[in-house]
PDB file of N, CA and C in Angstrom:
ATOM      1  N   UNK A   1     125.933  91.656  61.980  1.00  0.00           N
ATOM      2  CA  UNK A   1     125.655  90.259  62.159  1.00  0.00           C
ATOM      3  C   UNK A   1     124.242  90.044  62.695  1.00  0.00           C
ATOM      4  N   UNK A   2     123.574  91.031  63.627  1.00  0.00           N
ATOM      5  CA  UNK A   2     122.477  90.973  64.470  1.00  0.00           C
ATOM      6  C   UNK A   2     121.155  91.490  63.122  1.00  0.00           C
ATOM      7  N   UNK A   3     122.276  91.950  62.548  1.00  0.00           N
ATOM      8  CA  UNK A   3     120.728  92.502  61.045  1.00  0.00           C
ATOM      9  C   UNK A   3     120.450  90.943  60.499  1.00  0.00           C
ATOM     10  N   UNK A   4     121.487  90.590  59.818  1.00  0.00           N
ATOM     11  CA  UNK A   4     121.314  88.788  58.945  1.00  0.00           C
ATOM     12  C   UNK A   4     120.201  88.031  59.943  1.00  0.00           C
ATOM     13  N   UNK A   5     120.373  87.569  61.058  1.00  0.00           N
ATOM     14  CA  UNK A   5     119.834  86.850  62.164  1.00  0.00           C
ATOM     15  C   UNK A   5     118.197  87.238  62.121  1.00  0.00           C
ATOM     16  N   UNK A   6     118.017  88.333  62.205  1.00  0.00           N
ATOM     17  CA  UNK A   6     116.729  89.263  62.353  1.00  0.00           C
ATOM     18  C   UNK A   6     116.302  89.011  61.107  1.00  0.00           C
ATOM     19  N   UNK A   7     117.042  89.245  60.088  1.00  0.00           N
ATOM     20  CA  UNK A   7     116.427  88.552  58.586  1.00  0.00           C
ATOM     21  C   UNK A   7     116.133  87.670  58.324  1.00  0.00           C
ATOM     22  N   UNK A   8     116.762  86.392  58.729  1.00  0.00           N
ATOM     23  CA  UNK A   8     116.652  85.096  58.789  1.00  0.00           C
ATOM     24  C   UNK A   8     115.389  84.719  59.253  1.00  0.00           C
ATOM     25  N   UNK A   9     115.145  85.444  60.543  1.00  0.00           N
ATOM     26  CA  UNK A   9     114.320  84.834  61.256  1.00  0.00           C
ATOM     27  C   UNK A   9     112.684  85.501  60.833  1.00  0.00           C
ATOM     28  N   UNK A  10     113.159  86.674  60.190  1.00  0.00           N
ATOM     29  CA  UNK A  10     111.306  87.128  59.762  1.00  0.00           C
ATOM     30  C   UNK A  10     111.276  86.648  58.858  1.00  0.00           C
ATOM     31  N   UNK A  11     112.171  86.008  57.767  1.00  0.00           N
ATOM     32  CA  UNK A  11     112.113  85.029  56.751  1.00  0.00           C
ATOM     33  C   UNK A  11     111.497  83.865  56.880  1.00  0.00           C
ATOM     34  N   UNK A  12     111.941  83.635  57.738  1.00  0.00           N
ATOM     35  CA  UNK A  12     111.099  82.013  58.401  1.00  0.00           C
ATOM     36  C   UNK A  12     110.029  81.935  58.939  1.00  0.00           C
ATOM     37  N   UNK A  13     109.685  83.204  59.820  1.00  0.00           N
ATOM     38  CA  UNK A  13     108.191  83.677  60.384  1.00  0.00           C
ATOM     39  C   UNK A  13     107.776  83.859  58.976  1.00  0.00           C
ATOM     40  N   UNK A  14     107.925  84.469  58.301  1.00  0.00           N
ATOM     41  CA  UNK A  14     106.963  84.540  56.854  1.00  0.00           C
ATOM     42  C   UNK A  14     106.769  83.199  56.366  1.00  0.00           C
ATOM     43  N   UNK A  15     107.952  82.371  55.807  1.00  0.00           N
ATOM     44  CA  UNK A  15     107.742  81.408  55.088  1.00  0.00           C
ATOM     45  C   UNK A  15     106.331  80.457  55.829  1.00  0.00           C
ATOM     46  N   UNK A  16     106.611  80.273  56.909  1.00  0.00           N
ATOM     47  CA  UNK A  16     105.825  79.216  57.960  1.00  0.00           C
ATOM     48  C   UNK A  16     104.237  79.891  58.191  1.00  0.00           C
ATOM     49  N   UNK A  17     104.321  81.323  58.025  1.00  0.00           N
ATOM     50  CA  UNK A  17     102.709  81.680  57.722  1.00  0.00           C
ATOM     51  C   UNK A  17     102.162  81.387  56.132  1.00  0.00           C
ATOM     52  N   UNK A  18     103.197  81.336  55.517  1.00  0.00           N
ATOM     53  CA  UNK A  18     102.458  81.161  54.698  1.00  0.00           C
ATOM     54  C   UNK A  18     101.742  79.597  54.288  1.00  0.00           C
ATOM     55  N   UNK A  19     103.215  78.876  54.483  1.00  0.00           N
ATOM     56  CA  UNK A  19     102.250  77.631  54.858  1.00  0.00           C
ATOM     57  C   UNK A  19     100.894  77.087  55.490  1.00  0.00           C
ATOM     58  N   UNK A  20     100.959  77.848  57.044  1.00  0.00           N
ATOM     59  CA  UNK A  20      99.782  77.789  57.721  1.00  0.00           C
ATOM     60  C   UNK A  20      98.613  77.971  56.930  1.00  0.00           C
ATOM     61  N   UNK A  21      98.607  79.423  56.033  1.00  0.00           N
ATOM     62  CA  UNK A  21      97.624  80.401  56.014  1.00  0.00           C
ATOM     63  C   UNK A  21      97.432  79.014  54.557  1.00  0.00           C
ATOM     64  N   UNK A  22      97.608  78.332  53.776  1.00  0.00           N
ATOM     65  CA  UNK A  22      97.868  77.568  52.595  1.00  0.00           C
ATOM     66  C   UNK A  22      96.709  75.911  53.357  1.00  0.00           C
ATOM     67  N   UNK A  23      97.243  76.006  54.551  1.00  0.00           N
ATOM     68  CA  UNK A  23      96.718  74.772  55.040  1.00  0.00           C
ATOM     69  C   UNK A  23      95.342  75.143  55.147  1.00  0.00           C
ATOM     70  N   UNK A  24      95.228  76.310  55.864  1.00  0.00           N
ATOM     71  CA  UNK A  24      93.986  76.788  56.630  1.00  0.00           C
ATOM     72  C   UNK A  24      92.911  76.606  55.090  1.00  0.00           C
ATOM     73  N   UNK A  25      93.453  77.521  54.119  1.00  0.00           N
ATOM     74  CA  UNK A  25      92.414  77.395  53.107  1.00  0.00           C
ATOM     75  C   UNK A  25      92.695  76.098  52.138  1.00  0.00           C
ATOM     76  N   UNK A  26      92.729  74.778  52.799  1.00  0.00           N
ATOM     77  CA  UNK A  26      93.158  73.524  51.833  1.00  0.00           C
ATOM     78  C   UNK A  26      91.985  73.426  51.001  1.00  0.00           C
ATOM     79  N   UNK A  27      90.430  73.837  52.214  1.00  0.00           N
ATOM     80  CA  UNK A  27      89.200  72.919  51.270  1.00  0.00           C
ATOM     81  C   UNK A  27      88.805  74.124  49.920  1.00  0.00           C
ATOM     82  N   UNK A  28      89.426  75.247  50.074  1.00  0.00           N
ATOM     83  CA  UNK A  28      89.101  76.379  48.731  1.00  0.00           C
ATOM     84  C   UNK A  28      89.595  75.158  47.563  1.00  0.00           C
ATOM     85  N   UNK A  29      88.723  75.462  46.089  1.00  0.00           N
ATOM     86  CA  UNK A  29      89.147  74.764  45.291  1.00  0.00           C
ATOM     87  C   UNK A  29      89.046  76.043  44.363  1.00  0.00           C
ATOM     88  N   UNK A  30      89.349  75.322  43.171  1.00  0.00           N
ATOM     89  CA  UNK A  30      89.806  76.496  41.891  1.00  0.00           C
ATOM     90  C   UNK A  30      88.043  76.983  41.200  1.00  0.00           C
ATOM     91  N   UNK A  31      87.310  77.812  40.711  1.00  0.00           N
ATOM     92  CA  UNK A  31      86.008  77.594  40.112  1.00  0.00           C
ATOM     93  C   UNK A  31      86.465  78.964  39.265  1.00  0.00           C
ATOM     94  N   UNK A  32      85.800  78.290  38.221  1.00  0.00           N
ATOM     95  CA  UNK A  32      85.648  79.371  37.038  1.00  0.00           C
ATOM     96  C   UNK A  32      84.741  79.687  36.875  1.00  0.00           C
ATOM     97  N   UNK A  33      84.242  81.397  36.694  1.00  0.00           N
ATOM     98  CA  UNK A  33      83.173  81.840  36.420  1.00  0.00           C
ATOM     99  C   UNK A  33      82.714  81.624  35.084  1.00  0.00           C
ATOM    100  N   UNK A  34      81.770  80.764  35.274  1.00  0.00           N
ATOM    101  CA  UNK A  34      81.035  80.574  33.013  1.00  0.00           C
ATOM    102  C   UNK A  34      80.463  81.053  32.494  1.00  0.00           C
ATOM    103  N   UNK A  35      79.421  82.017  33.213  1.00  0.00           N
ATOM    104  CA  UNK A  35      78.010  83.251  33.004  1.00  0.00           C
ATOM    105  C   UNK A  35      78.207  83.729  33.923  1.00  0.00           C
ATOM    106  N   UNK A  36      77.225  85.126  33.612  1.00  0.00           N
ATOM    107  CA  UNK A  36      76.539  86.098  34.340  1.00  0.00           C
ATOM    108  C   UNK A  36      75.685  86.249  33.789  1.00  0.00           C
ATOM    109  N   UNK A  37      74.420  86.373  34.285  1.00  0.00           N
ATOM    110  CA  UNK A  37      72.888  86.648  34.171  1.00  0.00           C
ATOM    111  C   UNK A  37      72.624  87.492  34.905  1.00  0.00           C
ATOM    112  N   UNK A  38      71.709  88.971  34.722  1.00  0.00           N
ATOM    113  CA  UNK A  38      71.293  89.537  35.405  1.00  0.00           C
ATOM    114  C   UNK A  38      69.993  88.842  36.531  1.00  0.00           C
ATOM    115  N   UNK A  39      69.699  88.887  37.271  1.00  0.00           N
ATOM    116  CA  UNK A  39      68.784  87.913  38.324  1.00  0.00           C
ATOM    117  C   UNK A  39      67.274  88.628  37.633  1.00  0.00           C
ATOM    118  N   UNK A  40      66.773  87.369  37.445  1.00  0.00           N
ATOM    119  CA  UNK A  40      64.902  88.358  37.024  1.00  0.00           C
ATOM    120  C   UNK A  40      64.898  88.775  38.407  1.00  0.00           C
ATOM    121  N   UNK A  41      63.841  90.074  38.109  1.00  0.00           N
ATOM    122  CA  UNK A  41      63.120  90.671  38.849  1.00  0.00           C
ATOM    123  C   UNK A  41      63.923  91.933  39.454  1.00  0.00           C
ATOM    124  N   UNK A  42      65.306  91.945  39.507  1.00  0.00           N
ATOM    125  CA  UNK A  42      66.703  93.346  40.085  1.00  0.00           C
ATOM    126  C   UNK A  42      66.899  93.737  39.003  1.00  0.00           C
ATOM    127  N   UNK A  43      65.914  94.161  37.830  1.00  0.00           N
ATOM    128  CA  UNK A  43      66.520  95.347  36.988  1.00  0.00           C
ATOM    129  C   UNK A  43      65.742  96.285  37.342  1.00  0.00           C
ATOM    130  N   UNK A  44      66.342  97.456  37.829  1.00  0.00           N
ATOM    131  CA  UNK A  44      66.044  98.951  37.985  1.00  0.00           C
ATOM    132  C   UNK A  44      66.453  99.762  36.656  1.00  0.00           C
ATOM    133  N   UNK A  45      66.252 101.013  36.526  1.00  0.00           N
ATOM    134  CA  UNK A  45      66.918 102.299  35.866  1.00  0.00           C
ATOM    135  C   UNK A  45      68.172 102.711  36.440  1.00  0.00           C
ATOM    136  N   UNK A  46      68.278 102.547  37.852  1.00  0.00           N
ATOM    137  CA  UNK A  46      69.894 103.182  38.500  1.00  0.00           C
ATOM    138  C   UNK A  46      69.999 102.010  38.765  1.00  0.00           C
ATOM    139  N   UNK A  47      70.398 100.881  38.359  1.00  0.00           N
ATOM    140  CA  UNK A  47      71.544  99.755  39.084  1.00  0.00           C
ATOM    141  C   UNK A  47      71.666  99.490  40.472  1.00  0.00           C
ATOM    142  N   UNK A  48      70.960 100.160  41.008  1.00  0.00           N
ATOM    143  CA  UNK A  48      71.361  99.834  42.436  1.00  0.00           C
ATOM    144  C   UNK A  48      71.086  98.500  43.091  1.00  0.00           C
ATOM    145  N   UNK A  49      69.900  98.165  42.772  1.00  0.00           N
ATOM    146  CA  UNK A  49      69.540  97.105  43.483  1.00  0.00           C
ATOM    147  C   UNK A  49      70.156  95.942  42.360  1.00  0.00           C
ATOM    148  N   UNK A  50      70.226  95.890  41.519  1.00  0.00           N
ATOM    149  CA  UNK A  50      70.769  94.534  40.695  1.00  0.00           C
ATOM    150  C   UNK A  50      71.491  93.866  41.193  1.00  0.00           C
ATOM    151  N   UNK A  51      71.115  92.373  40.930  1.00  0.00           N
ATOM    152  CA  UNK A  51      71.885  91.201  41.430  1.00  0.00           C
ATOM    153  C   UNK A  51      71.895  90.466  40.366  1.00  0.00           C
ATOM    154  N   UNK A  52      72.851  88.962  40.252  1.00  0.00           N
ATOM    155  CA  UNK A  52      73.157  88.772  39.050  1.00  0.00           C
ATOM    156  C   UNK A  52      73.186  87.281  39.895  1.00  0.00           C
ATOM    157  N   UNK A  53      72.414  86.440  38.599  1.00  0.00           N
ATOM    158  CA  UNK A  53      72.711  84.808  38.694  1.00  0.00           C
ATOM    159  C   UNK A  53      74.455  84.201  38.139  1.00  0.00           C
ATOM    160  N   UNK A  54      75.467  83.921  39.291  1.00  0.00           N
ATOM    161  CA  UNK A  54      76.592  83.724  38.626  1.00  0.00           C
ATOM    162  C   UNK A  54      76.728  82.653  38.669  1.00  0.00           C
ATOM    163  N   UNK A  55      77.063  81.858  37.347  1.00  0.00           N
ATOM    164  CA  UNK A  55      77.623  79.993  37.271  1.00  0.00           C
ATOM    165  C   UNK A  55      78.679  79.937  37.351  1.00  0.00           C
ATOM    166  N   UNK A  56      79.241  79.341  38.686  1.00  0.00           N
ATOM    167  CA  UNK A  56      80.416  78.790  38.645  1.00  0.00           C
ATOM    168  C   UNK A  56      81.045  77.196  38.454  1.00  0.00           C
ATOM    169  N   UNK A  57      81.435  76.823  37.600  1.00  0.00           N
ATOM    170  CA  UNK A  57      82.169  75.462  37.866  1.00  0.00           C
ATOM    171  C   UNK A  57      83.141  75.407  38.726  1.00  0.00           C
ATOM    172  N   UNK A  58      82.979  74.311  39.539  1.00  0.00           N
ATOM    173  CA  UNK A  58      84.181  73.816  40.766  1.00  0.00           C
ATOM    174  C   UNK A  58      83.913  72.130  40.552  1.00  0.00           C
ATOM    175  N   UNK A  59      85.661  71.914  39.951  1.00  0.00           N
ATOM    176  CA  UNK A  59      85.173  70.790  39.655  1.00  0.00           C
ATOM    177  C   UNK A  59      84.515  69.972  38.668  1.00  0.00           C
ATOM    178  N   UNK A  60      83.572  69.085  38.869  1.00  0.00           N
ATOM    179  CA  UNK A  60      82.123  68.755  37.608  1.00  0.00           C
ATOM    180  C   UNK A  60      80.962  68.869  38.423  1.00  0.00           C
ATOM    181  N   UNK A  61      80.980  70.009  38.995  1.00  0.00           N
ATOM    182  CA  UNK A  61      79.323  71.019  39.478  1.00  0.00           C
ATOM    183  C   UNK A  61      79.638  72.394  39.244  1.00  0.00           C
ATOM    184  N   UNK A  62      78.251  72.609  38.533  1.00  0.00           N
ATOM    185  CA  UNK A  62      78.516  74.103  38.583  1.00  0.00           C
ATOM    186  C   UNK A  62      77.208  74.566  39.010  1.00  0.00           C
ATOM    187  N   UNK A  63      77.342  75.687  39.741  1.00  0.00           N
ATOM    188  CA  UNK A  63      76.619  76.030  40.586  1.00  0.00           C
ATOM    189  C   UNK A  63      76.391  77.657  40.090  1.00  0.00           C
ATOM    190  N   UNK A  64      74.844  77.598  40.672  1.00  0.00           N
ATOM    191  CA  UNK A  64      73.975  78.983  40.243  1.00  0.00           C
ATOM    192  C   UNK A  64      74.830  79.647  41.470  1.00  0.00           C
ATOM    193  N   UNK A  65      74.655  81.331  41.343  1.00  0.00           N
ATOM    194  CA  UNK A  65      74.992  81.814  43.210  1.00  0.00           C
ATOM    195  C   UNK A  65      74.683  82.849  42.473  1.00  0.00           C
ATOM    196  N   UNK A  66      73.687  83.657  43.919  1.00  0.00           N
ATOM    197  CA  UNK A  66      73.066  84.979  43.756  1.00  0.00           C
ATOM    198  C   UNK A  66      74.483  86.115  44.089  1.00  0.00           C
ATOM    199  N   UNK A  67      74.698  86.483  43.574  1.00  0.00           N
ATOM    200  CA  UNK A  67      75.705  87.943  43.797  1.00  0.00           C
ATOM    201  C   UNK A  67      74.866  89.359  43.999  1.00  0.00           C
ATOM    202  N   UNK A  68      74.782  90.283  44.618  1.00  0.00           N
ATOM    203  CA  UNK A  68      75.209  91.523  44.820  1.00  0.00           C
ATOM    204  C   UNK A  68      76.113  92.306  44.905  1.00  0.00           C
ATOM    205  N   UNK A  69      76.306  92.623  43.586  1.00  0.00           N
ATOM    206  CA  UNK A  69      77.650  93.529  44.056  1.00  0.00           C
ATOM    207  C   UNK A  69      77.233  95.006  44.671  1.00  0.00           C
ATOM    208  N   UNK A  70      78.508  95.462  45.191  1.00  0.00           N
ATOM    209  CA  UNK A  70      78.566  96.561  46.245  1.00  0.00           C
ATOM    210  C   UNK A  70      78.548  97.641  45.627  1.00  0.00           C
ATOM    211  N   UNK A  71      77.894  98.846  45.903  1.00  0.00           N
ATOM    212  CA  UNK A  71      77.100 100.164  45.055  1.00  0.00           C
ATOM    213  C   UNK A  71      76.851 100.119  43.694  1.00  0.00           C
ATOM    214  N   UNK A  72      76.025  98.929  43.871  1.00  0.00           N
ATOM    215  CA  UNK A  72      75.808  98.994  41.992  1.00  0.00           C
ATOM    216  C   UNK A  72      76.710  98.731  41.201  1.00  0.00           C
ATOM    217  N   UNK A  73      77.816  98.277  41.449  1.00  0.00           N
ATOM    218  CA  UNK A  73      78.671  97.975  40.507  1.00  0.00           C
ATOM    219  C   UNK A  73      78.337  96.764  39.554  1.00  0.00           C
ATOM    220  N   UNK A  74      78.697  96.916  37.987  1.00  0.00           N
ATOM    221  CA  UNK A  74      78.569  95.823  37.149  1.00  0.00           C
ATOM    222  C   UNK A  74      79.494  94.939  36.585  1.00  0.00           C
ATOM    223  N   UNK A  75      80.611  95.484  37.275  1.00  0.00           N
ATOM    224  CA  UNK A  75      81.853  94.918  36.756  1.00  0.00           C
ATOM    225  C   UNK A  75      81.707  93.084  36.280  1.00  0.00           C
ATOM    226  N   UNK A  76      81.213  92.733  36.935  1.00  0.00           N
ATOM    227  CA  UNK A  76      80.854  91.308  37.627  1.00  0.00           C
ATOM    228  C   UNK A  76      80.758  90.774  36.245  1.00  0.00           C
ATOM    229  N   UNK A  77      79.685  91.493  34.989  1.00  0.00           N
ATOM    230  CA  UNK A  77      79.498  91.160  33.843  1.00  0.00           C
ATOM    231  C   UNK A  77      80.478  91.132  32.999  1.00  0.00           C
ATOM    232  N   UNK A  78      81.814  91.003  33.529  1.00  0.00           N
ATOM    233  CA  UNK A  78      82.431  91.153  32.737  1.00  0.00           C
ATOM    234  C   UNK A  78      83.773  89.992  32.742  1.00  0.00           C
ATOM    235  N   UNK A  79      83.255  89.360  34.062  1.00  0.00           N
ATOM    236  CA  UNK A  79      83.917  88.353  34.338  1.00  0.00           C
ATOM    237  C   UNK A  79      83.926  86.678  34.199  1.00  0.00           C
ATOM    238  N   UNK A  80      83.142  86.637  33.384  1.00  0.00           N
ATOM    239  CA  UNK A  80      83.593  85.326  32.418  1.00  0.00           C
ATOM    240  C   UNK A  80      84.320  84.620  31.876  1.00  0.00           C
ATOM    241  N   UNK A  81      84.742  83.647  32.684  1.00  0.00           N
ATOM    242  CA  UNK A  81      86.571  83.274  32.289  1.00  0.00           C
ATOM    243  C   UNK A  81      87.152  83.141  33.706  1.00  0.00           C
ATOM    244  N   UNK A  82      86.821  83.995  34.223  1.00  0.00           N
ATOM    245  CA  UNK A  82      87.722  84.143  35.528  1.00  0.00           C
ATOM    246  C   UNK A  82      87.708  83.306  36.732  1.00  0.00           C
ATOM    247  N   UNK A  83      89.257  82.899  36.640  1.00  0.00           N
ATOM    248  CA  UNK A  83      88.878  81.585  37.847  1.00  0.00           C
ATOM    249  C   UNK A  83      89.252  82.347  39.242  1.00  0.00           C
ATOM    250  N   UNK A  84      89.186  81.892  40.247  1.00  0.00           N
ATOM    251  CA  UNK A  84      89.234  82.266  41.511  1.00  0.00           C
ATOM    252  C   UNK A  84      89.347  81.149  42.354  1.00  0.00           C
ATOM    253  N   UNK A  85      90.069  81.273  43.528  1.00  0.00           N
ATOM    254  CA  UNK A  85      89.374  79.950  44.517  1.00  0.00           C
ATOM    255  C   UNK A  85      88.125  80.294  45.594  1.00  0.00           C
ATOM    256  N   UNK A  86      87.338  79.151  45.913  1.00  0.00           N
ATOM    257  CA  UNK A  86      86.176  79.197  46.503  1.00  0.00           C
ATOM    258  C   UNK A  86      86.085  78.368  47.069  1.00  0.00           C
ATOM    259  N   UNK A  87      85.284  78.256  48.198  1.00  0.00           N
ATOM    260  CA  UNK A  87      84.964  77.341  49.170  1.00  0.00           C
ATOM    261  C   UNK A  87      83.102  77.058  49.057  1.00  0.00           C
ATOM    262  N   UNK A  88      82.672  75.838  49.161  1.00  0.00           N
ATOM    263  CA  UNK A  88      81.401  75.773  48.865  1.00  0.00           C
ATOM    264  C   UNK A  88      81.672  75.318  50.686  1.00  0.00           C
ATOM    265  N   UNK A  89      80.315  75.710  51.141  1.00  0.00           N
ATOM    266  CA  UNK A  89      80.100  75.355  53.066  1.00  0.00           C
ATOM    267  C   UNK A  89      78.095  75.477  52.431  1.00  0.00           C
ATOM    268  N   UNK A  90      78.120  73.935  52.530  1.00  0.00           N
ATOM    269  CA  UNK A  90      76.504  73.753  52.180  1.00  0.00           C
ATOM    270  C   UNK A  90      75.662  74.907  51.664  1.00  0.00           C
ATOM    271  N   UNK A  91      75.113  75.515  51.867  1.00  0.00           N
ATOM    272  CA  UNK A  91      74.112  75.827  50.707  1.00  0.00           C
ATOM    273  C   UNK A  91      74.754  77.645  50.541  1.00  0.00           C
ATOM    274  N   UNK A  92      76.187  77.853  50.603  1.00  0.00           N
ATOM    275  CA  UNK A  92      76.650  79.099  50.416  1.00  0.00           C
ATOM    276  C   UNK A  92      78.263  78.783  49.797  1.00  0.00           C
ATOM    277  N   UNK A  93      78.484  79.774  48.810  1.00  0.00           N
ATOM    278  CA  UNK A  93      79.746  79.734  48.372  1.00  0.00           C
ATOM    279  C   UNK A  93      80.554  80.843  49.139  1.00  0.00           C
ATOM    280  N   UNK A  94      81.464  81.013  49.536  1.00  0.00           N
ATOM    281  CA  UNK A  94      82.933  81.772  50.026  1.00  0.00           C
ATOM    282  C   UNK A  94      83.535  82.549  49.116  1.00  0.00           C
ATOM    283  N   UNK A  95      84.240  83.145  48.629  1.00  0.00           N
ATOM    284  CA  UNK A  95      85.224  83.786  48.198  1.00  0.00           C
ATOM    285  C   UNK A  95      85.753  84.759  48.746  1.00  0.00           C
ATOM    286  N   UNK A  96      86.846  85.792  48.063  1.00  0.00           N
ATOM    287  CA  UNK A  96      87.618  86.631  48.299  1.00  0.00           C
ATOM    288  C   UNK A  96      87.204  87.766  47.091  1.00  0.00           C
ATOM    289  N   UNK A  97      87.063  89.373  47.840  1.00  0.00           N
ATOM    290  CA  UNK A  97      86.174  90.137  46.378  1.00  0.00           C
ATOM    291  C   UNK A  97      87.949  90.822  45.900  1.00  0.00           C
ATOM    292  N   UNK A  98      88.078  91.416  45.005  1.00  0.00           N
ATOM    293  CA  UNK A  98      89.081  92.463  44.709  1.00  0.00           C
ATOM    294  C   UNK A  98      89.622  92.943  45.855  1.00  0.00           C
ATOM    295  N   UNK A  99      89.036  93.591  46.967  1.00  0.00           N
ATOM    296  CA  UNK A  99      89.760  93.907  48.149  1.00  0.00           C
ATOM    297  C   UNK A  99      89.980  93.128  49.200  1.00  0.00           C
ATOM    298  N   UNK A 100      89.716  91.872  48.904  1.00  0.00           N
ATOM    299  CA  UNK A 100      90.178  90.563  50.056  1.00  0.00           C
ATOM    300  C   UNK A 100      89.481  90.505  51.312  1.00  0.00           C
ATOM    301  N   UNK A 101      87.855  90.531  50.576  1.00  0.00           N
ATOM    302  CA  UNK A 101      87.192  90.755  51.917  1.00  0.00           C
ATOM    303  C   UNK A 101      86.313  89.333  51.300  1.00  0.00           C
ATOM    304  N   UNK A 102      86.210  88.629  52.529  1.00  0.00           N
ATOM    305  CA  UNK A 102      85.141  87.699  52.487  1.00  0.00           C
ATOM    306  C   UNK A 102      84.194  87.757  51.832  1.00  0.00           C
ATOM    307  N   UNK A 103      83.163  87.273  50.773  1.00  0.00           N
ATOM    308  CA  UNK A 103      82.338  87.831  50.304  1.00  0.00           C
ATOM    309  C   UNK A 103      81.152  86.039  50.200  1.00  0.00           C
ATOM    310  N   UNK A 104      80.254  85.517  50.625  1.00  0.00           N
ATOM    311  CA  UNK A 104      79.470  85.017  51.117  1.00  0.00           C
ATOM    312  C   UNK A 104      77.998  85.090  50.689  1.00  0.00           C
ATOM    313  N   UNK A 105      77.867  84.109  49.050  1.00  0.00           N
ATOM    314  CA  UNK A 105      76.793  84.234  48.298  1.00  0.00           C
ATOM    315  C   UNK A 105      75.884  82.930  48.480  1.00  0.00           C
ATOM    316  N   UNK A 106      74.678  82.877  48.408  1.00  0.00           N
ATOM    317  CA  UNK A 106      73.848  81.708  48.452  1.00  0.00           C
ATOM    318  C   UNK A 106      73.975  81.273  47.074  1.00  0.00           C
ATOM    319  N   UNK A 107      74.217  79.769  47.411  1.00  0.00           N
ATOM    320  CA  UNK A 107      73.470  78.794  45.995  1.00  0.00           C
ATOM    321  C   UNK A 107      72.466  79.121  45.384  1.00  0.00           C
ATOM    322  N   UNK A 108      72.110  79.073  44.191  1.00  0.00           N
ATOM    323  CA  UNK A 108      70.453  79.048  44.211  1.00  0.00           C
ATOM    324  C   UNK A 108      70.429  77.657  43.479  1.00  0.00           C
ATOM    325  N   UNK A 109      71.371  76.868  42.676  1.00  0.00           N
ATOM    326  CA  UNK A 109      71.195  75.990  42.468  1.00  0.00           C
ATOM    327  C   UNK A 109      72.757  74.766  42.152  1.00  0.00           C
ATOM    328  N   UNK A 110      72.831  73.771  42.002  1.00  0.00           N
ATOM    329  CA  UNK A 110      74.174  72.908  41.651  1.00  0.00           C
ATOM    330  C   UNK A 110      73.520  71.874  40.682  1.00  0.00           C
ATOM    331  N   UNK A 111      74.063  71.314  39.626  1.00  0.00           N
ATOM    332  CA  UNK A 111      74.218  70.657  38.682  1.00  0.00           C
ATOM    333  C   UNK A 111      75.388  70.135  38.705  1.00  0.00           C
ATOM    334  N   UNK A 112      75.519  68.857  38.433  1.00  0.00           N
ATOM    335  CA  UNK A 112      76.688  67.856  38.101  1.00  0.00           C
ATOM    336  C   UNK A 112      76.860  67.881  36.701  1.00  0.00           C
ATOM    337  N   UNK A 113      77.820  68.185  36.367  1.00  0.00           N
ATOM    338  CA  UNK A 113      78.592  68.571  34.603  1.00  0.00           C
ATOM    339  C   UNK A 113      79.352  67.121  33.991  1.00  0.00           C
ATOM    340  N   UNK A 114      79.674  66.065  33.001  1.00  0.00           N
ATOM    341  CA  UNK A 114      80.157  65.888  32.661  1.00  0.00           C
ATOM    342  C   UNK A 114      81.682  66.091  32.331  1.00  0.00           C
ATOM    343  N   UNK A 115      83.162  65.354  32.797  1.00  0.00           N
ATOM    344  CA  UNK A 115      84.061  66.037  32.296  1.00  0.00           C
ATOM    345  C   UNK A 115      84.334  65.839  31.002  1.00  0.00           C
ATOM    346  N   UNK A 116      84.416  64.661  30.613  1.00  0.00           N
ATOM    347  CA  UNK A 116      84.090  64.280  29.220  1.00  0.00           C
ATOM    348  C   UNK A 116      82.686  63.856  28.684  1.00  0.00           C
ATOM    349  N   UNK A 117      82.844  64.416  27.202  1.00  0.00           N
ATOM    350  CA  UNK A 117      82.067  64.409  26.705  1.00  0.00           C
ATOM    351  C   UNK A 117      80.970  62.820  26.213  1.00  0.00           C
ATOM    352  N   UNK A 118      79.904  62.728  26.673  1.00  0.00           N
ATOM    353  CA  UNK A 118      79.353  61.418  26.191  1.00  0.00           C
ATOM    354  C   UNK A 118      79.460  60.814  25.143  1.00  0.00           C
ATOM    355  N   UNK A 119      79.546  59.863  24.566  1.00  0.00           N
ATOM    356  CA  UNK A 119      79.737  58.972  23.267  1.00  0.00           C
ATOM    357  C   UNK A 119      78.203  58.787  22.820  1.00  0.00           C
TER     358      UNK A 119
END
């Protein structure tokens, strides 16, 4: 009887974090990655230093953001399509990388998009 109770109750401690943790990130919105551009001037021979201009739409802005990915990785180019949620906090975007670590890119630029198309 003392097992059910104990279940119940980390059931409910779960359910209620998750809510919290749902509230906490309300202002994340949905953005889809639309390009990748390698950044002028970060092409090397070993990849290391490369950084990449990424457009994201959030919304009807889409926004330039400088990326570095971590040891040279290029994966990044390959992610076109891919939505994610993000938080814009003035002149830096937020996200979450593959391993759920904060990851904290500058704007380099925002444009206001049309949702429909002009007549």
């Amino acid at each position: 009887m003392k097992v059910r109770s104990y279940l119940g109750l980390v059931f409910v401690l779960a359910f209620v974090s998750v809510l919290s943790l749902s509230q906490a990130n309300s202002n994340y919105k949905t953005g889809t990655i639309m390009d990748v551009k390698v950044h002028p001037g970060s092409v090397d021979k070993t990849q290391v230093a490369r950084q990449y201009d990424v457009s994201v739409k959030v919304e009807s802005t889409l926004y330039v953001v400088l990326f570095t990915p971590p040891l040279g990785s290029n994966a990044v180019e390959y992610k076109a399509g891919l939505e994610l949620p993000v938080l814009v906090d003035g002149n830096t975007m937020k996200f979450n990388d593959m391993t759920g670590r904060r990851v904290t890119v500058p704007i380099l630029s925002r444009q206001n998009v049309d949702k429909k198309p002009k007549e």
